[in-house]
PDB file of N, CA and C in Angstrom:
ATOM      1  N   UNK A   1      46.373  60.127  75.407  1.00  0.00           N
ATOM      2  CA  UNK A   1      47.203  59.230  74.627  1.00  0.00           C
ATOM      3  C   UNK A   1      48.224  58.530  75.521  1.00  0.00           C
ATOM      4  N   UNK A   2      48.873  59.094  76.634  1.00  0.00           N
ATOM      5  CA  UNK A   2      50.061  58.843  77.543  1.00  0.00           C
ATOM      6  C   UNK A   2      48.770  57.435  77.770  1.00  0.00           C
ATOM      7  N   UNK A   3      48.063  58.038  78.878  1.00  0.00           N
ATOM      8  CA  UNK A   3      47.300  57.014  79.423  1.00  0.00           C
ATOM      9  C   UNK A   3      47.057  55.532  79.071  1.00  0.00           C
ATOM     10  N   UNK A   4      46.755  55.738  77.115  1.00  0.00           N
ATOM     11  CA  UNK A   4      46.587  54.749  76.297  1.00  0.00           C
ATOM     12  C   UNK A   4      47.412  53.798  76.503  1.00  0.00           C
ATOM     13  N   UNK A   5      48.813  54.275  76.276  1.00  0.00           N
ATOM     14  CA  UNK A   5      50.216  53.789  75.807  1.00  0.00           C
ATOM     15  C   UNK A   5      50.802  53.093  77.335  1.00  0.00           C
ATOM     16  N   UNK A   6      50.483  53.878  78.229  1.00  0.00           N
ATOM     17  CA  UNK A   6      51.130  53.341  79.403  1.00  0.00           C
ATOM     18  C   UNK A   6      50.077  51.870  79.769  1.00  0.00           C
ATOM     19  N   UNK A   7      49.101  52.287  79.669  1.00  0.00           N
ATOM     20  CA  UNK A   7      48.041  50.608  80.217  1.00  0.00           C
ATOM     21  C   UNK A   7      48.301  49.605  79.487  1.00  0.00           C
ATOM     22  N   UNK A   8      48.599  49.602  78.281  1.00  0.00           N
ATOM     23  CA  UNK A   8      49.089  48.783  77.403  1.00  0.00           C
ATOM     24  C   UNK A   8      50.139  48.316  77.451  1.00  0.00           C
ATOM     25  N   UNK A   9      50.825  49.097  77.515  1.00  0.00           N
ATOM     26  CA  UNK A   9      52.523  48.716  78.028  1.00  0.00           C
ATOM     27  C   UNK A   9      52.473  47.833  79.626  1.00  0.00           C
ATOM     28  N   UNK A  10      51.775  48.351  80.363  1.00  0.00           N
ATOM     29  CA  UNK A  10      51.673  47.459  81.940  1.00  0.00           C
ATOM     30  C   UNK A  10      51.075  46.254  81.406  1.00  0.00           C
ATOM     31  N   UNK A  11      49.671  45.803  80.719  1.00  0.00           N
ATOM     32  CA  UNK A  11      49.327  44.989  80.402  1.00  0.00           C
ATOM     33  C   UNK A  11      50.046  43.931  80.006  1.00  0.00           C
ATOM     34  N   UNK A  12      50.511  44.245  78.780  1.00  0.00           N
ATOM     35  CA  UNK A  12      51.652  43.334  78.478  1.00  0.00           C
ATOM     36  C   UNK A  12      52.767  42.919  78.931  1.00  0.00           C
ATOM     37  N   UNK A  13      53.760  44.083  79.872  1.00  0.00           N
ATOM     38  CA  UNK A  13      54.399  43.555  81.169  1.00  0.00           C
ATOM     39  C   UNK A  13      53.840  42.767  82.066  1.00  0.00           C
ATOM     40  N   UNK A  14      52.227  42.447  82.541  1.00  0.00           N
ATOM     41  CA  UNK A  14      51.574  41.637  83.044  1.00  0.00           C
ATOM     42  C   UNK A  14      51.428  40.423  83.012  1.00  0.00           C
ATOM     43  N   UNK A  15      51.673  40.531  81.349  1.00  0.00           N
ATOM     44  CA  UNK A  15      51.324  38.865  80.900  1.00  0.00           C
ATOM     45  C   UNK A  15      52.256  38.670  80.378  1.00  0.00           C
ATOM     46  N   UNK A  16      53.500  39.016  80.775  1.00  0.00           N
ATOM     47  CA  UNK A  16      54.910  38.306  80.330  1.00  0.00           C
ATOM     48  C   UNK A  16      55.378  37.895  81.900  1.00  0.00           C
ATOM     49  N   UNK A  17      54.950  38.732  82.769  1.00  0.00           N
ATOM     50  CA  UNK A  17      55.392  38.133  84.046  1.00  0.00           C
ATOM     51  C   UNK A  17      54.554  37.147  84.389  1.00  0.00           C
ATOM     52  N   UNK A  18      53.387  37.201  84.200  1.00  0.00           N
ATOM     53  CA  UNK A  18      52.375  35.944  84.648  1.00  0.00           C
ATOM     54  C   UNK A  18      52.942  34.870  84.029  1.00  0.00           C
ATOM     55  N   UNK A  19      53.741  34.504  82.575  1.00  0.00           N
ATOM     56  CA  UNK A  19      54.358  33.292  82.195  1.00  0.00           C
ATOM     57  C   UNK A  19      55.546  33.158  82.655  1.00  0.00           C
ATOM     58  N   UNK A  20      56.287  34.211  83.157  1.00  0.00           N
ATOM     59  CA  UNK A  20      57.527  33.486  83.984  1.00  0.00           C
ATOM     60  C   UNK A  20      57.151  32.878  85.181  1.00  0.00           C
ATOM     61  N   UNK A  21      56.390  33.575  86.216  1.00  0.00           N
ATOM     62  CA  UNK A  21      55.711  33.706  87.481  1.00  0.00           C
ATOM     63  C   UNK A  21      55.093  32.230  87.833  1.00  0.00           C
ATOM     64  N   UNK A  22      54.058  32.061  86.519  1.00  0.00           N
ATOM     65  CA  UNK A  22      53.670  30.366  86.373  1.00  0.00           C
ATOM     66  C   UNK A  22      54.075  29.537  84.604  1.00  0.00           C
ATOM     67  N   UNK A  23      54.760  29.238  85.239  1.00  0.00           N
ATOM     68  CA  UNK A  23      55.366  28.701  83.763  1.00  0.00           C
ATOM     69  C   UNK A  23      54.882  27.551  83.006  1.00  0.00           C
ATOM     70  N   UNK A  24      54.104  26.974  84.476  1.00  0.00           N
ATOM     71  CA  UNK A  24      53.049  25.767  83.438  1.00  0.00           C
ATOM     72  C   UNK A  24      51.970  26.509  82.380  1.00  0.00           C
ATOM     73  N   UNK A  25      51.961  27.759  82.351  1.00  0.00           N
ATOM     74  CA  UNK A  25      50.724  28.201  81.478  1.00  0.00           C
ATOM     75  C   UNK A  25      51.144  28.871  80.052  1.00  0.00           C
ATOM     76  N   UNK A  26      52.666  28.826  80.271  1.00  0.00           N
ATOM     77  CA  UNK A  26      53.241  28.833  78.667  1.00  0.00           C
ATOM     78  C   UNK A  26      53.485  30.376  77.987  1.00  0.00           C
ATOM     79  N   UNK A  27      54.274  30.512  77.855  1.00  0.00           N
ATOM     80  CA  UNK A  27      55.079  32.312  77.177  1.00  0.00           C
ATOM     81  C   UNK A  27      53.525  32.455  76.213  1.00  0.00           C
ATOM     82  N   UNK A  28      53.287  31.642  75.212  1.00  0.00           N
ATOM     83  CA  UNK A  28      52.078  31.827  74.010  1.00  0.00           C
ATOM     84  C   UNK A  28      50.867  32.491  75.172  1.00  0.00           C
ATOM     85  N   UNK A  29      50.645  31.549  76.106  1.00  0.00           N
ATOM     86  CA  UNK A  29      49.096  32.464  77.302  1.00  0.00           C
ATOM     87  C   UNK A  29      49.378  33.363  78.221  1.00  0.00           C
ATOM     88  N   UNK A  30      50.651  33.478  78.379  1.00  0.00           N
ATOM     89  CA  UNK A  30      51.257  34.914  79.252  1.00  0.00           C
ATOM     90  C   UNK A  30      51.176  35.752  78.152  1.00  0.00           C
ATOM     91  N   UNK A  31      51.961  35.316  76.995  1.00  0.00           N
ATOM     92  CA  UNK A  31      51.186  37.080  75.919  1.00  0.00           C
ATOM     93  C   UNK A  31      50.241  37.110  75.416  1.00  0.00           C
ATOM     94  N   UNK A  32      49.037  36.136  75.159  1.00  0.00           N
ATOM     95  CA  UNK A  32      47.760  36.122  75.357  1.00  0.00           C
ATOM     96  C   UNK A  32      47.001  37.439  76.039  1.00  0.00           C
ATOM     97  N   UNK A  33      47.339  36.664  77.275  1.00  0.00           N
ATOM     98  CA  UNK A  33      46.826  37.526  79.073  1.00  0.00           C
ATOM     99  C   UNK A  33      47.342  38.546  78.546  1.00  0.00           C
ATOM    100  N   UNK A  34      48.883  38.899  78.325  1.00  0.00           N
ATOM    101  CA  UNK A  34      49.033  40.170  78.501  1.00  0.00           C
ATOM    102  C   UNK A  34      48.092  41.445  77.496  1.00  0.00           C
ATOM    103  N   UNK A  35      48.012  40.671  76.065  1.00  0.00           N
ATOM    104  CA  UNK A  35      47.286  41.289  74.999  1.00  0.00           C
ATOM    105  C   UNK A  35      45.748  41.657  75.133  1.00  0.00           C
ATOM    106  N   UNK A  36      45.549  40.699  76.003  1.00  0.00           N
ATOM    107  CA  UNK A  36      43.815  40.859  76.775  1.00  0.00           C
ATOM    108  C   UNK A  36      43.864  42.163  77.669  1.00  0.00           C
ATOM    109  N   UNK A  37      45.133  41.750  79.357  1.00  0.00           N
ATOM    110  CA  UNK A  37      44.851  43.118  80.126  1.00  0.00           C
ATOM    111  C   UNK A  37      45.384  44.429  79.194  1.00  0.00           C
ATOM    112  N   UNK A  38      46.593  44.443  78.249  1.00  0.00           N
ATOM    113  CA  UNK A  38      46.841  45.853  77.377  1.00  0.00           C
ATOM    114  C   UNK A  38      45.767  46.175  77.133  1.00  0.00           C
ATOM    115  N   UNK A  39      44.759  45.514  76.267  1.00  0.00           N
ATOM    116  CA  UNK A  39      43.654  46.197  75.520  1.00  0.00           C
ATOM    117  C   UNK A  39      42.591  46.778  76.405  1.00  0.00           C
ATOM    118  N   UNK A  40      42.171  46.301  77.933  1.00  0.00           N
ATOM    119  CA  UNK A  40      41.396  46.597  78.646  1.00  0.00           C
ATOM    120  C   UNK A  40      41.997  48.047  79.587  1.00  0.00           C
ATOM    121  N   UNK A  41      43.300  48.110  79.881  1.00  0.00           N
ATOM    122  CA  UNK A  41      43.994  48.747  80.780  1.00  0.00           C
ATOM    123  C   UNK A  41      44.101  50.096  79.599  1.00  0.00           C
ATOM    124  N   UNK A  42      44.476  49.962  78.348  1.00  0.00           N
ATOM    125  CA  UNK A  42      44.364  51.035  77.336  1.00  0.00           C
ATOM    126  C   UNK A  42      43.102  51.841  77.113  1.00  0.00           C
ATOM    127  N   UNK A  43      41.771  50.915  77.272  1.00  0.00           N
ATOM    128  CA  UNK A  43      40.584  51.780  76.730  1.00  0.00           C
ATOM    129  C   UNK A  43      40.305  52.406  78.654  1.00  0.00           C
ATOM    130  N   UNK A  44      40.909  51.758  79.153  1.00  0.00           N
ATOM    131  CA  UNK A  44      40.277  52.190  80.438  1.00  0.00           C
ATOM    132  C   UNK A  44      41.518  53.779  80.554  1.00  0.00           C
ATOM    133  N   UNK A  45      42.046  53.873  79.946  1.00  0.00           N
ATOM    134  CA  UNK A  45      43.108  54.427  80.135  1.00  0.00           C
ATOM    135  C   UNK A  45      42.903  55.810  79.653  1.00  0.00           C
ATOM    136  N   UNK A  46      41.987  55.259  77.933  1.00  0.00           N
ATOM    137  CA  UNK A  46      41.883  56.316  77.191  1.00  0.00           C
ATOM    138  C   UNK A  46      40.465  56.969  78.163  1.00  0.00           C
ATOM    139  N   UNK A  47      39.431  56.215  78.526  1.00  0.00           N
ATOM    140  CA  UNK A  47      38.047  56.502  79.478  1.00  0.00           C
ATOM    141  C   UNK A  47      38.239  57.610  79.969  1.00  0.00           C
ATOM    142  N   UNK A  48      39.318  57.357  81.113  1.00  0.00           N
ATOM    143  CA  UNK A  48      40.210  58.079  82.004  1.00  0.00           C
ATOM    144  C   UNK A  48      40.579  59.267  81.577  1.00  0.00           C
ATOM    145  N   UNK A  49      41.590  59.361  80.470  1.00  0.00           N
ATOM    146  CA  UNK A  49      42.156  60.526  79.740  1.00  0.00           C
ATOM    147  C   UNK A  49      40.766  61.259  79.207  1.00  0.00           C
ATOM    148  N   UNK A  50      39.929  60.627  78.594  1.00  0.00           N
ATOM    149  CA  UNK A  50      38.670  61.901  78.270  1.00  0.00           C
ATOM    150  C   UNK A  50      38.167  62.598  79.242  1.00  0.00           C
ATOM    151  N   UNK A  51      37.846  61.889  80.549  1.00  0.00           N
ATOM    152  CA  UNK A  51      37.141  62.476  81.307  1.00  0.00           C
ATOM    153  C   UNK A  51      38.218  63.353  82.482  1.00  0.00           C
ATOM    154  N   UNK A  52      39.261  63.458  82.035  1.00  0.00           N
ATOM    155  CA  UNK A  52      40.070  64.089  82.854  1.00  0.00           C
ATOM    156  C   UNK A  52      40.065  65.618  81.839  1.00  0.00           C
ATOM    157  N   UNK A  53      40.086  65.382  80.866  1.00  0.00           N
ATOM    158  CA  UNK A  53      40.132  66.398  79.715  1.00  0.00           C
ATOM    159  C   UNK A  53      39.051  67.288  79.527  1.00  0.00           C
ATOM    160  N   UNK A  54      37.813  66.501  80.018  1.00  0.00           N
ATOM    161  CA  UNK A  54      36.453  67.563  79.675  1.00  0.00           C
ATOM    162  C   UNK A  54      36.885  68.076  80.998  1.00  0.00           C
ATOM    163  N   UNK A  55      37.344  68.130  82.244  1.00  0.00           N
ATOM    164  CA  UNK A  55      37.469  69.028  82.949  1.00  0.00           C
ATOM    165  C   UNK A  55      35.595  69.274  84.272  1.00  0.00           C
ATOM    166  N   UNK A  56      35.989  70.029  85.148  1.00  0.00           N
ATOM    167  CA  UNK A  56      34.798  69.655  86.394  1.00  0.00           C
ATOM    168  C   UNK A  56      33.792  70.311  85.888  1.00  0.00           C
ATOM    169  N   UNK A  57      34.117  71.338  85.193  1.00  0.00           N
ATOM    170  CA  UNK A  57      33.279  72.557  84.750  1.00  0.00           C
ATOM    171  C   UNK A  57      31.963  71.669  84.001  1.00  0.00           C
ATOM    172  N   UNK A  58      31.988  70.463  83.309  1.00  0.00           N
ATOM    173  CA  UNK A  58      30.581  69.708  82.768  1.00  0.00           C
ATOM    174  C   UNK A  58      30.079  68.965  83.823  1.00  0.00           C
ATOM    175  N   UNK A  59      30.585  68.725  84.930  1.00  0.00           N
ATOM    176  CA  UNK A  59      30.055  67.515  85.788  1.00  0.00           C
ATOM    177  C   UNK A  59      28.581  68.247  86.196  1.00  0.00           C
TER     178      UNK A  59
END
């Protein structure tokens, strides 16, 4: 869950800095971007958190 919450949270810090960073592309497509990398950085996050959880013992 940490995992979830934290990629999401960077994500969206991502795409609020990408619209200050380049400002011709507008606050509305910096939280766009950011809502795109949250959602990708979250499932990759949660990926992460399962397979850290099943532990070596299944590999």
């Amino acid at each position: 869950m940490l995992w979830t919450v934290g990629g999401a949270v960077v994500g969206l810090l991502l795409g609020i800095a990408s619209s200050l960073v380049f400002p011709g592309i507008g606050v509305g497509a910096g939280v766009g971007v950011g809502l795109a990398l949250g959602a990708a950085l979250a499932f990759a996050g949660h990926l992460f958190a399962r397979d850290r959880e099943r532990g070596r013992s299944e590999r």
